[in-house]
PDB file of N, CA and C in Angstrom:
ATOM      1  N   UNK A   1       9.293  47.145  -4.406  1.00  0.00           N
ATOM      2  CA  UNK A   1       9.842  45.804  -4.564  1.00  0.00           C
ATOM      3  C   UNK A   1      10.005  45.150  -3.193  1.00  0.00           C
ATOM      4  N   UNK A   2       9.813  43.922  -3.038  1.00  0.00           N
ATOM      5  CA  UNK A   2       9.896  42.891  -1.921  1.00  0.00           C
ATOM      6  C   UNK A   2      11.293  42.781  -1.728  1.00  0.00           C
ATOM      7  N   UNK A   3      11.505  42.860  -0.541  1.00  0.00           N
ATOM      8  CA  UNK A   3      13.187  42.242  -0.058  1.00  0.00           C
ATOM      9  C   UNK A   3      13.193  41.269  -0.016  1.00  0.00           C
ATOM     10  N   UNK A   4      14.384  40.721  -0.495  1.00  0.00           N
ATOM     11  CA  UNK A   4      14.592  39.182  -0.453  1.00  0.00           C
ATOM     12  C   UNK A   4      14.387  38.272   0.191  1.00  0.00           C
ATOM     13  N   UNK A   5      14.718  38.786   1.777  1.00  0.00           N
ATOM     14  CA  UNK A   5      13.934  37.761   2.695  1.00  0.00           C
ATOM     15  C   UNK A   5      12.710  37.504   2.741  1.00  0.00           C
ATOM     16  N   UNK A   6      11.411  38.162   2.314  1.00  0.00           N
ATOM     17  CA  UNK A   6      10.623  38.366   1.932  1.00  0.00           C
ATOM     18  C   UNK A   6       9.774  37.087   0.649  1.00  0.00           C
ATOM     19  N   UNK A   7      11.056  36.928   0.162  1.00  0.00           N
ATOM     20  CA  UNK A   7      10.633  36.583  -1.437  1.00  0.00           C
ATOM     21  C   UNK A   7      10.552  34.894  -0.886  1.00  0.00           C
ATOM     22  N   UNK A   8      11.912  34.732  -0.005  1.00  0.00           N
ATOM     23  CA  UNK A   8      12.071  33.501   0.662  1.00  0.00           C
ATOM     24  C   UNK A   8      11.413  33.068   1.550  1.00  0.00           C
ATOM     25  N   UNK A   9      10.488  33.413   2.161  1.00  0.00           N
ATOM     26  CA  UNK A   9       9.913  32.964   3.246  1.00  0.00           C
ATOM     27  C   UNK A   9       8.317  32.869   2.464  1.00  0.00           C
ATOM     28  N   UNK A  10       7.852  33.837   1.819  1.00  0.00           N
ATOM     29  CA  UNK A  10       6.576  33.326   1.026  1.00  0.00           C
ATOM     30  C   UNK A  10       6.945  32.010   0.121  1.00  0.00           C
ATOM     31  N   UNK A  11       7.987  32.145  -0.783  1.00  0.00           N
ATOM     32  CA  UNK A  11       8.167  30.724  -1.499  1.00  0.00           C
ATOM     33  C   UNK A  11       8.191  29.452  -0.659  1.00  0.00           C
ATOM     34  N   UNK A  12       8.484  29.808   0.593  1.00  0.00           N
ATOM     35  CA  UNK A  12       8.977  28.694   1.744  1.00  0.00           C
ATOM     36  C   UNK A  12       7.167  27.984   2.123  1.00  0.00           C
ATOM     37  N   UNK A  13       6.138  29.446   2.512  1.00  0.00           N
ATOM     38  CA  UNK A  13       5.081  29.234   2.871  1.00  0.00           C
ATOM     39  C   UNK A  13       3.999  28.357   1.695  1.00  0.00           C
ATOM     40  N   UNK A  14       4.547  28.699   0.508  1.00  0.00           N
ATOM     41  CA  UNK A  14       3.932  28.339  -1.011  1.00  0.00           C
ATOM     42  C   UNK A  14       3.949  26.739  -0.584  1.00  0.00           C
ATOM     43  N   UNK A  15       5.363  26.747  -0.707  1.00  0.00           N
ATOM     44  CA  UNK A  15       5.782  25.421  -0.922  1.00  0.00           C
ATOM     45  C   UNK A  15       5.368  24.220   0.429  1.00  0.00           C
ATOM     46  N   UNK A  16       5.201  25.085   1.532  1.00  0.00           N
ATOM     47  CA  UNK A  16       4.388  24.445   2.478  1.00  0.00           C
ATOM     48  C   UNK A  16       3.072  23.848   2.135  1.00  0.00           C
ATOM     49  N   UNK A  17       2.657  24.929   2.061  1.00  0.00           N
ATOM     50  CA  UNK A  17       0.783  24.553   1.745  1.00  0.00           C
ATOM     51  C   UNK A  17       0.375  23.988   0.701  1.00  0.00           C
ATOM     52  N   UNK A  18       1.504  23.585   0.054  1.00  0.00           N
ATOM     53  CA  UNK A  18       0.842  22.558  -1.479  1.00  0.00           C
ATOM     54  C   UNK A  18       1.633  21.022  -1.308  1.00  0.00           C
ATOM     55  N   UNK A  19       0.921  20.409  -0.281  1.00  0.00           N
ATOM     56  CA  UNK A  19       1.489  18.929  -0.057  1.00  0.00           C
ATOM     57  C   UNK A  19       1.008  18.045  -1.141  1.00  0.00           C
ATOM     58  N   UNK A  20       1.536  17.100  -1.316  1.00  0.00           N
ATOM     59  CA  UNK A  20       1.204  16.007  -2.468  1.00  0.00           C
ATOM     60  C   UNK A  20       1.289  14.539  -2.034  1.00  0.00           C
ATOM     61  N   UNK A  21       0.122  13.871  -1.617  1.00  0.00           N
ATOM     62  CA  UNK A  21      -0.171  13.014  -1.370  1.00  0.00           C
ATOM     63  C   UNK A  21      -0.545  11.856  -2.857  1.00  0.00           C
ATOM     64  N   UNK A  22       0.874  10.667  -2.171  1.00  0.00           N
ATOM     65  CA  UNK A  22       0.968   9.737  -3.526  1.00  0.00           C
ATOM     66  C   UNK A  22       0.196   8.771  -3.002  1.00  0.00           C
ATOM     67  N   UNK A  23      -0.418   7.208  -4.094  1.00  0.00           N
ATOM     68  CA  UNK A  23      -0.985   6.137  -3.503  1.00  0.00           C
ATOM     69  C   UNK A  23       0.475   5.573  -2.639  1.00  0.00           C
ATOM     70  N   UNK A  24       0.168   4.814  -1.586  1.00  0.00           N
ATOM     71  CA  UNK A  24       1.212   4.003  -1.004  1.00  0.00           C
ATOM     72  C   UNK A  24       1.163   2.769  -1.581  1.00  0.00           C
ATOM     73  N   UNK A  25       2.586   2.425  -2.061  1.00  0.00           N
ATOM     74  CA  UNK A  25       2.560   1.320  -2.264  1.00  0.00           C
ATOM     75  C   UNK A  25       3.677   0.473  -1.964  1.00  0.00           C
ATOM     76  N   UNK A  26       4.055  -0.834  -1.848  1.00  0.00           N
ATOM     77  CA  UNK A  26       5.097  -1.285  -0.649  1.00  0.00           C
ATOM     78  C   UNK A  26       5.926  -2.252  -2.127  1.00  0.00           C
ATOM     79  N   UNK A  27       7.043  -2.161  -2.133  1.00  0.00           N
ATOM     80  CA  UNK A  27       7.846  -3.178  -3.121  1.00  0.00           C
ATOM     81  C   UNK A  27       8.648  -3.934  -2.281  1.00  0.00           C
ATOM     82  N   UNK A  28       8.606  -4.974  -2.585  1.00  0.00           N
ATOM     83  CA  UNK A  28      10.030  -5.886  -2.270  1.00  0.00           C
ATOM     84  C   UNK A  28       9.878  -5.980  -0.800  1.00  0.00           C
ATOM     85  N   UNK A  29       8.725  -6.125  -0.152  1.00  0.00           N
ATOM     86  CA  UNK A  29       8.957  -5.943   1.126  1.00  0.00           C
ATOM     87  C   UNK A  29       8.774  -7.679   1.554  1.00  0.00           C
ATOM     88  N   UNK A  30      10.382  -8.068   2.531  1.00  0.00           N
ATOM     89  CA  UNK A  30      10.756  -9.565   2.989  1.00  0.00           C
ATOM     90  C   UNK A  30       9.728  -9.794   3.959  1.00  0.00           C
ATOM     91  N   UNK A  31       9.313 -11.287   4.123  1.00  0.00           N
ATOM     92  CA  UNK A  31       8.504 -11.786   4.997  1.00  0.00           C
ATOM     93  C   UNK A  31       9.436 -11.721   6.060  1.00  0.00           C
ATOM     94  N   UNK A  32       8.859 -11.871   7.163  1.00  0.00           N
ATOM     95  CA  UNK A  32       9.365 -11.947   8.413  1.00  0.00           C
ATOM     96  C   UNK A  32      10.615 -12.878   8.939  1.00  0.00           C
ATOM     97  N   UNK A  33      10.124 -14.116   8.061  1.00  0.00           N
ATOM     98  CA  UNK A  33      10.603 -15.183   8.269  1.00  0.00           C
ATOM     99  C   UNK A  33      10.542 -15.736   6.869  1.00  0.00           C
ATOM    100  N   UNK A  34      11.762 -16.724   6.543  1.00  0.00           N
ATOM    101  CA  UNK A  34      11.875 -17.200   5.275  1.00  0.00           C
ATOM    102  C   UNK A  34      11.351 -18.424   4.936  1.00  0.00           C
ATOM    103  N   UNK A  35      10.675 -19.092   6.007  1.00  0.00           N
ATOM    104  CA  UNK A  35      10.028 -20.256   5.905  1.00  0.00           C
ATOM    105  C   UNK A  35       8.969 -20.212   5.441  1.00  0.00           C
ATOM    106  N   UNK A  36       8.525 -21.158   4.203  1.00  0.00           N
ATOM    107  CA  UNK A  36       7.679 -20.717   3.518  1.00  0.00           C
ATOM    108  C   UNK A  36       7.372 -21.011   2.642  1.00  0.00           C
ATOM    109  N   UNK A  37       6.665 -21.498   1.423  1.00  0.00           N
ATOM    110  CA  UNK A  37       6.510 -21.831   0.232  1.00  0.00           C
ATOM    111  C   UNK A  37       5.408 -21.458  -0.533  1.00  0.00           C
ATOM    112  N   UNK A  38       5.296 -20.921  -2.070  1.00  0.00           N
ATOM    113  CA  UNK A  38       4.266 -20.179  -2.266  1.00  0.00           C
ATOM    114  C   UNK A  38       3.297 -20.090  -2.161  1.00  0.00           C
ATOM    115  N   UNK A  39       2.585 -21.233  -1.735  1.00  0.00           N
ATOM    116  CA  UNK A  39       1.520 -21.801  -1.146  1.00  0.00           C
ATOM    117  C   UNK A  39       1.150 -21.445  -0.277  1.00  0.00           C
ATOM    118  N   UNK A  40       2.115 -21.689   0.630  1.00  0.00           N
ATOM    119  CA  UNK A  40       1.663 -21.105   2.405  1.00  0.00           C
ATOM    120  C   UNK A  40       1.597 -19.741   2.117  1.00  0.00           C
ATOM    121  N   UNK A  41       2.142 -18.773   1.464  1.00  0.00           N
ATOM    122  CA  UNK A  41       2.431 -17.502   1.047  1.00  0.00           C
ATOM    123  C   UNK A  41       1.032 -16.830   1.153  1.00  0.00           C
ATOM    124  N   UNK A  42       0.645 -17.309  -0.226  1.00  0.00           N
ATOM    125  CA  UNK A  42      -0.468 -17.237  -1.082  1.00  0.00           C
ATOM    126  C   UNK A  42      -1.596 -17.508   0.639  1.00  0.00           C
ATOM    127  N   UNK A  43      -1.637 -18.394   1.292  1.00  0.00           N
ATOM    128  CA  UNK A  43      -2.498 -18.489   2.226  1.00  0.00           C
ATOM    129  C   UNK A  43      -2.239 -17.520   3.348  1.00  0.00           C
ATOM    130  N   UNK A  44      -1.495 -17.260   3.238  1.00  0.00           N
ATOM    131  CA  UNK A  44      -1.248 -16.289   4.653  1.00  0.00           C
ATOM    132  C   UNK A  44      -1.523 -15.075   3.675  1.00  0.00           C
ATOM    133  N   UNK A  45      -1.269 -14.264   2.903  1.00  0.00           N
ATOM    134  CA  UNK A  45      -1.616 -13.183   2.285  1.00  0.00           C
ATOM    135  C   UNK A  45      -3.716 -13.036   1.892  1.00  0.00           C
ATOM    136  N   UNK A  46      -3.987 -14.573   1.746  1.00  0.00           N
ATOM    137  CA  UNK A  46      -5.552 -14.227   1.519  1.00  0.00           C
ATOM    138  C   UNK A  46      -6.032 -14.693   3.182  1.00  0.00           C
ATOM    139  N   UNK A  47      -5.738 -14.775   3.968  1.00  0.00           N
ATOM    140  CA  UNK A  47      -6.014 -14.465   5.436  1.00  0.00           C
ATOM    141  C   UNK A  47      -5.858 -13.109   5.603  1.00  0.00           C
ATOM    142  N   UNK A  48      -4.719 -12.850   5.966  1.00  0.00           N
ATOM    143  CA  UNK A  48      -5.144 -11.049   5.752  1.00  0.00           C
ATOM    144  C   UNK A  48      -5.330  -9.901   5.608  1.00  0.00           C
ATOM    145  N   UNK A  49      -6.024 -10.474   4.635  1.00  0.00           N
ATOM    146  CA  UNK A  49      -6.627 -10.016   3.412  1.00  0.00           C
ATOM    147  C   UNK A  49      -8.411 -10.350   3.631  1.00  0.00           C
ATOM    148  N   UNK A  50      -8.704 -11.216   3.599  1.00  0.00           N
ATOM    149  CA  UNK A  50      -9.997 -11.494   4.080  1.00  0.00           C
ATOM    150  C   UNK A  50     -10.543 -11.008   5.551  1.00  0.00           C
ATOM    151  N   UNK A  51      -9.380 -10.706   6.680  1.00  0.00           N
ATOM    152  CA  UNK A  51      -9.483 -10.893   7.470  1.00  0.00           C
ATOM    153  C   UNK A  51      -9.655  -8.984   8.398  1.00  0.00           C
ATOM    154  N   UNK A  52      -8.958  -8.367   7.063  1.00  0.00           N
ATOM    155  CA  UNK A  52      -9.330  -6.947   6.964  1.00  0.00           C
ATOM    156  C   UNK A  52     -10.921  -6.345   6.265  1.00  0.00           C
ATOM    157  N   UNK A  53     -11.483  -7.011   5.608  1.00  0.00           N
ATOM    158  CA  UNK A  53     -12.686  -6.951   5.145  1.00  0.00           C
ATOM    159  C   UNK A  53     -12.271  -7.437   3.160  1.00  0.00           C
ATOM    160  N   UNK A  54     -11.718  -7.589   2.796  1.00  0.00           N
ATOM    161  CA  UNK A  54     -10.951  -7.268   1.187  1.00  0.00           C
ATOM    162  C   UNK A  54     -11.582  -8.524   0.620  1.00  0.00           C
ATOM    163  N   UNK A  55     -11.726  -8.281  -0.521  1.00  0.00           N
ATOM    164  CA  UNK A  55     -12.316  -9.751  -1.186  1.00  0.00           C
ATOM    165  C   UNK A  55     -11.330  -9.877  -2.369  1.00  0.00           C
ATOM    166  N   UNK A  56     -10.913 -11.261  -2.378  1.00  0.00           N
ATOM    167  CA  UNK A  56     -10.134 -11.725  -3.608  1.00  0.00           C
ATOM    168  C   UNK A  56     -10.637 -12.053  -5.265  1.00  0.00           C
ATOM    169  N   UNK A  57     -10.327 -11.092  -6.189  1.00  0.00           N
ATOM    170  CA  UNK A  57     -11.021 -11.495  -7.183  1.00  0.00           C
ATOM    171  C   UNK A  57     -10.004 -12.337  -7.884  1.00  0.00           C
ATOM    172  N   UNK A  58      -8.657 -12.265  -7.898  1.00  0.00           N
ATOM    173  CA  UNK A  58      -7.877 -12.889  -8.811  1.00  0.00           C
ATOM    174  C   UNK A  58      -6.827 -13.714  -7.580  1.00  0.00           C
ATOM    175  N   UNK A  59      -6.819 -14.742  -8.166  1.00  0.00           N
ATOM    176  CA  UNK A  59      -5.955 -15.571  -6.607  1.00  0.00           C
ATOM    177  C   UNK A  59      -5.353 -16.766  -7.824  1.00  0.00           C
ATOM    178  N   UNK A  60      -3.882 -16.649  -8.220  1.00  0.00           N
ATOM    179  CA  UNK A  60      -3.209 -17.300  -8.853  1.00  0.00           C
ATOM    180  C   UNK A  60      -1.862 -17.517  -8.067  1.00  0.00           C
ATOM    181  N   UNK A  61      -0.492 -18.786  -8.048  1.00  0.00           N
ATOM    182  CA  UNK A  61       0.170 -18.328  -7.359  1.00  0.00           C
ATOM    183  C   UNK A  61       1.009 -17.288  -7.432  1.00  0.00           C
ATOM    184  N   UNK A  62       1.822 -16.534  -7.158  1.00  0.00           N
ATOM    185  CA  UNK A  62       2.285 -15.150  -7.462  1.00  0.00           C
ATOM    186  C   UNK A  62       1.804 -13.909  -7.521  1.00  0.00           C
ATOM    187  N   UNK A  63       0.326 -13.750  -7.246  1.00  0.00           N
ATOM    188  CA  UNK A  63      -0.603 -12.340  -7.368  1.00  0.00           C
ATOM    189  C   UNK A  63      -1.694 -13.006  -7.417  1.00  0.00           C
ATOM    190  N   UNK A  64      -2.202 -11.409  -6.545  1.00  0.00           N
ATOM    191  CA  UNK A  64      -3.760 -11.636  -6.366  1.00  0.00           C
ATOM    192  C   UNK A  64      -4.275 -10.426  -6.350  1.00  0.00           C
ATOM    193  N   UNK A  65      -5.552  -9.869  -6.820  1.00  0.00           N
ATOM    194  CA  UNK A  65      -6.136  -9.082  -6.814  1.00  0.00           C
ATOM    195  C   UNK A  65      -7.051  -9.003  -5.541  1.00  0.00           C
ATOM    196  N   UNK A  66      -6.926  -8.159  -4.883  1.00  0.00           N
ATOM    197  CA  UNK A  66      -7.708  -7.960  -3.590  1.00  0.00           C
ATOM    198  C   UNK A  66      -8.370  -6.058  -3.764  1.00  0.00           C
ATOM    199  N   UNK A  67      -9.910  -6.656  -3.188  1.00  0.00           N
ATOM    200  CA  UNK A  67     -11.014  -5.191  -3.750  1.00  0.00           C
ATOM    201  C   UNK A  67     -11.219  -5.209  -2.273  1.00  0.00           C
ATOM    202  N   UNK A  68     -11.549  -3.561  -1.866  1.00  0.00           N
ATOM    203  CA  UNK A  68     -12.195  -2.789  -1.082  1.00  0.00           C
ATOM    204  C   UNK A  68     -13.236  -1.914  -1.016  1.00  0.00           C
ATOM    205  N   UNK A  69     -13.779  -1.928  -1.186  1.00  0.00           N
ATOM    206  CA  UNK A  69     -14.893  -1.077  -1.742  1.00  0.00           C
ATOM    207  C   UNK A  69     -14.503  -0.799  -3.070  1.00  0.00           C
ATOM    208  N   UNK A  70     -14.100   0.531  -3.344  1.00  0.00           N
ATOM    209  CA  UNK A  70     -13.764   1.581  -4.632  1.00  0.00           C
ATOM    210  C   UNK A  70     -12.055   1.061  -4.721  1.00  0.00           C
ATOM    211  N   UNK A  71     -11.460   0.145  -4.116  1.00  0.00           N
ATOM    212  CA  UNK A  71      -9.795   0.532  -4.081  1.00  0.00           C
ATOM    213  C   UNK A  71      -9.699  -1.122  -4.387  1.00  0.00           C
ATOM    214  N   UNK A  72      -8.538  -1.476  -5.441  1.00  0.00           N
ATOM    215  CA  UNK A  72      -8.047  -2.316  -6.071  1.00  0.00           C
ATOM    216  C   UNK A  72      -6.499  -2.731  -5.914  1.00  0.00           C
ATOM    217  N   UNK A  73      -5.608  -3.447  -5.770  1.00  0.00           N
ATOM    218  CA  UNK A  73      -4.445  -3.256  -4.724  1.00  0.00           C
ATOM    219  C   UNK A  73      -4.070  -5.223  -5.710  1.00  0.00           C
ATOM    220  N   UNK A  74      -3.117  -5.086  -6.559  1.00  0.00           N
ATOM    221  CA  UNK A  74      -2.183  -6.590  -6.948  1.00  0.00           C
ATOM    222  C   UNK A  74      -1.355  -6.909  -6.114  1.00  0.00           C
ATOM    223  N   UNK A  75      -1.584  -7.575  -5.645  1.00  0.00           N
ATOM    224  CA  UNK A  75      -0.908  -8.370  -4.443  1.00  0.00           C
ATOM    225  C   UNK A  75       0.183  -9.167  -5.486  1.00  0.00           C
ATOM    226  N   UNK A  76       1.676  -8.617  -5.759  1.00  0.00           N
ATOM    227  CA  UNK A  76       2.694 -10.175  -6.166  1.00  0.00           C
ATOM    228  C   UNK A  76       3.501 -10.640  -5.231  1.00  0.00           C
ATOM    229  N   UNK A  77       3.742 -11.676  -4.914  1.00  0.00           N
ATOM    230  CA  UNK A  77       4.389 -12.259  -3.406  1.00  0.00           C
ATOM    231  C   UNK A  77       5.177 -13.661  -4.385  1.00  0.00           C
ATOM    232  N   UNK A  78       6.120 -14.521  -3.404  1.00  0.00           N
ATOM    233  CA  UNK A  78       7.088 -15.178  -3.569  1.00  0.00           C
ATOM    234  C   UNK A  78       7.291 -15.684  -2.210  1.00  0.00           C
ATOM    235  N   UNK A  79       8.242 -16.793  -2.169  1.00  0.00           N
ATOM    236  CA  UNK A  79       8.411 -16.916  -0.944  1.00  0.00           C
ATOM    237  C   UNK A  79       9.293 -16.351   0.264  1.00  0.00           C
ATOM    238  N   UNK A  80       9.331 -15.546  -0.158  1.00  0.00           N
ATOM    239  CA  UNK A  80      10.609 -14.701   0.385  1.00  0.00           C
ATOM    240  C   UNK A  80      10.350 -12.906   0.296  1.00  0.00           C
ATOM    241  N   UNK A  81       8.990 -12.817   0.091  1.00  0.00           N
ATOM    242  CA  UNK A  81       8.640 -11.573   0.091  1.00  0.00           C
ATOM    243  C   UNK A  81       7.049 -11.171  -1.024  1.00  0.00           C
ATOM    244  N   UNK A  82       6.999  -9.639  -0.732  1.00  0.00           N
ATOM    245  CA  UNK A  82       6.144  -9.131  -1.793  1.00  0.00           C
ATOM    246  C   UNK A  82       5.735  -7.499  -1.801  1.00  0.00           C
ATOM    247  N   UNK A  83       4.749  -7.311  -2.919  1.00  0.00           N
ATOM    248  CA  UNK A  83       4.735  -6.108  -3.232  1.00  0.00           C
ATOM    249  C   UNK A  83       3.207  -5.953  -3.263  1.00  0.00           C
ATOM    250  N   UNK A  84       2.797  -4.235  -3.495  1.00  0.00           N
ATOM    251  CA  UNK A  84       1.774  -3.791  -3.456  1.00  0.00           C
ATOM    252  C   UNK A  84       1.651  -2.884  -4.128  1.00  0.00           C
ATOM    253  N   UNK A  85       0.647  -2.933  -5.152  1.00  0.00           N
ATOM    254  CA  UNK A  85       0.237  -2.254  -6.650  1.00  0.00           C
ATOM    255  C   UNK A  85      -0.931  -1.605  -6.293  1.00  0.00           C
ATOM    256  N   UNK A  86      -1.446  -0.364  -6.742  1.00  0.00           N
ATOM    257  CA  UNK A  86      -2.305   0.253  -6.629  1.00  0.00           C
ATOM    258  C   UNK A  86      -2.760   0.214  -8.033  1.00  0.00           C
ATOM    259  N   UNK A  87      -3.873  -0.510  -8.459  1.00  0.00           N
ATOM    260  CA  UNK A  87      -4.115  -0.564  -9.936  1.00  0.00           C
ATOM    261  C   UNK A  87      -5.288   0.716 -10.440  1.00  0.00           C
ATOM    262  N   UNK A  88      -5.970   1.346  -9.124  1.00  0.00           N
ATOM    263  CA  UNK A  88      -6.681   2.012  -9.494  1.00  0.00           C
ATOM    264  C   UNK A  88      -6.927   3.449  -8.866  1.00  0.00           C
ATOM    265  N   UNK A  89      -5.211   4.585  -8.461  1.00  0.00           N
ATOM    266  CA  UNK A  89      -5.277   4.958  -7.801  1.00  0.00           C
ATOM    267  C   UNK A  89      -6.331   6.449  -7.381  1.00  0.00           C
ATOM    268  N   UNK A  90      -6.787   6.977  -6.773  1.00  0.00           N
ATOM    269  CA  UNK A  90      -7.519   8.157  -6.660  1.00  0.00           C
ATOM    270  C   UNK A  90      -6.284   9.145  -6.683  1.00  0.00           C
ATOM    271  N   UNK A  91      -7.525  10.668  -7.488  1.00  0.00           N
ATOM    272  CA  UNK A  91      -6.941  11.766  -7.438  1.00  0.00           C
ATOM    273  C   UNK A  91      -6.835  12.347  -6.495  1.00  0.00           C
ATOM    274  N   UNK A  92      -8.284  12.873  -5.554  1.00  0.00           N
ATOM    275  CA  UNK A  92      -8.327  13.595  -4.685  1.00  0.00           C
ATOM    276  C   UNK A  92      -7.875  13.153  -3.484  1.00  0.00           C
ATOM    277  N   UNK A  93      -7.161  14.336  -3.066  1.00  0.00           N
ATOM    278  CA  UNK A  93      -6.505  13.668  -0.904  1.00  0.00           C
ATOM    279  C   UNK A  93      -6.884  12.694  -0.662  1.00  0.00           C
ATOM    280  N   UNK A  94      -8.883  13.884  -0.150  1.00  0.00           N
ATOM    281  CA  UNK A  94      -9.248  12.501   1.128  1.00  0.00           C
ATOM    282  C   UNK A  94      -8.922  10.718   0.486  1.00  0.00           C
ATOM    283  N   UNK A  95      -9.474  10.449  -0.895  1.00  0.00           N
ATOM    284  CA  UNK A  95      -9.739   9.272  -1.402  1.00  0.00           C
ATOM    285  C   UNK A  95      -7.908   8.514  -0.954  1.00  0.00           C
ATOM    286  N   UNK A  96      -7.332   9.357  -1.180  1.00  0.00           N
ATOM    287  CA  UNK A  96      -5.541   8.685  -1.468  1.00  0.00           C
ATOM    288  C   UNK A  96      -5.591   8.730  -0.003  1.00  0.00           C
ATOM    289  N   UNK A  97      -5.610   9.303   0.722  1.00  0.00           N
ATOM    290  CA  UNK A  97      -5.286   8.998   2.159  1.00  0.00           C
ATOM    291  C   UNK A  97      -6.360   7.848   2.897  1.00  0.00           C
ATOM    292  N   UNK A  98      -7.743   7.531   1.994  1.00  0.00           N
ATOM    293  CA  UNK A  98      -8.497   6.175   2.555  1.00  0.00           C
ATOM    294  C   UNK A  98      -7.862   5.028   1.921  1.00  0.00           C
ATOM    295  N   UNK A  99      -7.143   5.197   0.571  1.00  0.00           N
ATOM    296  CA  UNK A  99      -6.501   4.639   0.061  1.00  0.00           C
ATOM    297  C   UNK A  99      -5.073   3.751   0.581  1.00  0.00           C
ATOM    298  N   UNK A 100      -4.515   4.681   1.014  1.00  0.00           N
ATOM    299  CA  UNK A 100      -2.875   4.422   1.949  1.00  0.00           C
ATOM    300  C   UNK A 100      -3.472   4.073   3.260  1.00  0.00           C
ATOM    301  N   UNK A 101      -4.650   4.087   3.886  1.00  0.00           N
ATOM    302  CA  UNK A 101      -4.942   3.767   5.374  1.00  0.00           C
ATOM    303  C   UNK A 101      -5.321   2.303   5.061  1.00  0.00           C
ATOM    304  N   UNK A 102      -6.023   2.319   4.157  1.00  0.00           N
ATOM    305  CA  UNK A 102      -6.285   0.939   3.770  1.00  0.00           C
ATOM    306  C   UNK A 102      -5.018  -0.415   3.474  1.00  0.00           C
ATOM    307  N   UNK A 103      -4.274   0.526   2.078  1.00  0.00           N
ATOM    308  CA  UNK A 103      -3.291  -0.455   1.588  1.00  0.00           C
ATOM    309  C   UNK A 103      -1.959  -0.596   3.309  1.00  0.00           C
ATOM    310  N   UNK A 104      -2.217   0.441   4.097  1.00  0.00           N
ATOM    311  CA  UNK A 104      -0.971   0.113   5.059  1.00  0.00           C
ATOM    312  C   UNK A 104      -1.438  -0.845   5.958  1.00  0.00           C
ATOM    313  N   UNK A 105      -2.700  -0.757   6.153  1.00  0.00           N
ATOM    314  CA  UNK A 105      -3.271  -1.665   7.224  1.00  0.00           C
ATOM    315  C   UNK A 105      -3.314  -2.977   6.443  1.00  0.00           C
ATOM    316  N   UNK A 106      -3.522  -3.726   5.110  1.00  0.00           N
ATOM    317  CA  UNK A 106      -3.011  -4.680   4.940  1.00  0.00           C
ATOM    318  C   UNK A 106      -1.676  -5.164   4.280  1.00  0.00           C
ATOM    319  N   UNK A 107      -0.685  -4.399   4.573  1.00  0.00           N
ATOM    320  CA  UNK A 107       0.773  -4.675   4.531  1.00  0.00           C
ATOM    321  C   UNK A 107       1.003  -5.100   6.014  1.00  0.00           C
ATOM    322  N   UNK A 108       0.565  -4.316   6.757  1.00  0.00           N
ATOM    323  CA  UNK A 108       0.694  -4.975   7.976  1.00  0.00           C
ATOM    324  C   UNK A 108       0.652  -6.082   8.618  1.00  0.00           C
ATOM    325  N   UNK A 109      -1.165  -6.419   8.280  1.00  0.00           N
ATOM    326  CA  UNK A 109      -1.656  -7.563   8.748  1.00  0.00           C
ATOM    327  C   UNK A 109      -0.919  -8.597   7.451  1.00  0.00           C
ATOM    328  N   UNK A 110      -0.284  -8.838   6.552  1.00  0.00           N
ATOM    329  CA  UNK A 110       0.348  -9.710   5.502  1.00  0.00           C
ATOM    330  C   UNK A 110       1.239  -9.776   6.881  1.00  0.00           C
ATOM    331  N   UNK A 111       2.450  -8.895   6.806  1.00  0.00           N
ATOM    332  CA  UNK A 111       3.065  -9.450   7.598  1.00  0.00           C
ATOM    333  C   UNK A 111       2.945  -9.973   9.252  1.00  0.00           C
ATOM    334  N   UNK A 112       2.140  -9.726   9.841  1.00  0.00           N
ATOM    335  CA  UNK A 112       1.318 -10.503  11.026  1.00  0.00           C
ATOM    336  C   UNK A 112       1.165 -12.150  11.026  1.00  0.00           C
ATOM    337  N   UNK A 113       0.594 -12.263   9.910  1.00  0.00           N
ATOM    338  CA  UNK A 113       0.123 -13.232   9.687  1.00  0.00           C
ATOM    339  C   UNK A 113       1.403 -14.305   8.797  1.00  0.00           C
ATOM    340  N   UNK A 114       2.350 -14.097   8.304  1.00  0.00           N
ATOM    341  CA  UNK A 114       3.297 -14.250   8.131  1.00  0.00           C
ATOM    342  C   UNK A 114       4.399 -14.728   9.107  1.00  0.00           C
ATOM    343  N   UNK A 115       4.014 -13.870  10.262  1.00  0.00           N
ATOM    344  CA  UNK A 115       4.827 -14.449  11.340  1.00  0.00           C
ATOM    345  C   UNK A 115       4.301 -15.759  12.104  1.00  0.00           C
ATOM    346  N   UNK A 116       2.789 -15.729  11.838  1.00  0.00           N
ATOM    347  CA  UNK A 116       2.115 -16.821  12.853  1.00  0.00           C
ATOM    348  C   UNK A 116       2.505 -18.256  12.182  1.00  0.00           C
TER     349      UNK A 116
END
């Protein structure tokens, strides 16, 4: 039989080596600045957005659908903030981690462009 310390330090190593990578996705996150109206919103979010490579298929005020290659991402915004939906997320790692490199790099540039 295994000694206990034993039992704890493999469960410790288990539980190491089985990471779980989720889609990223951003809620409720405030614009920089509150000046703003959904309009300007809506324009500063499809700047960039366009401006990362992403093409807009759905552009209404309040949400927009923005495509990346294989990755799909609902943009809902307000004037005073917004969120980020993963409508089509991948199973495997690598895909979820091109996935989250993608969706973080345009949370970013939203808010960049937000500030200008």
């Amino acid at each position: 039989m295994m000694p206990p310390r034993y039992l704890v330090l493999f469960g410790f190593l288990a539980v190491a080596g089985c990471s779980v990578t989720t889609p990223y996705e951003v809620l409720a996150e405030p614009f920089p600045t509150h000046l703003g109206t959904i309009e300007a919103r809506q324009a500063q979010i499809r700047r960039a957005a366009t401006g990362l490579g992403w093409t807009i298929t759905e552009d209404d005020p309040g949400h927009m659908l923005a495509n990346k290659g294989n990755i799909t991402v609902l943009v809902e915004y307000d004037p005073t903030g917004f969120s980020l939906h993963e409508t089509n997320p991948p199973y495997n790692t690598d895909e979820i981690t091109k996935w989250n490199d993608a969706a973080e790099a345009l949370e970013k540039n939203i808010l960049a462009q937000s500030k200008a």
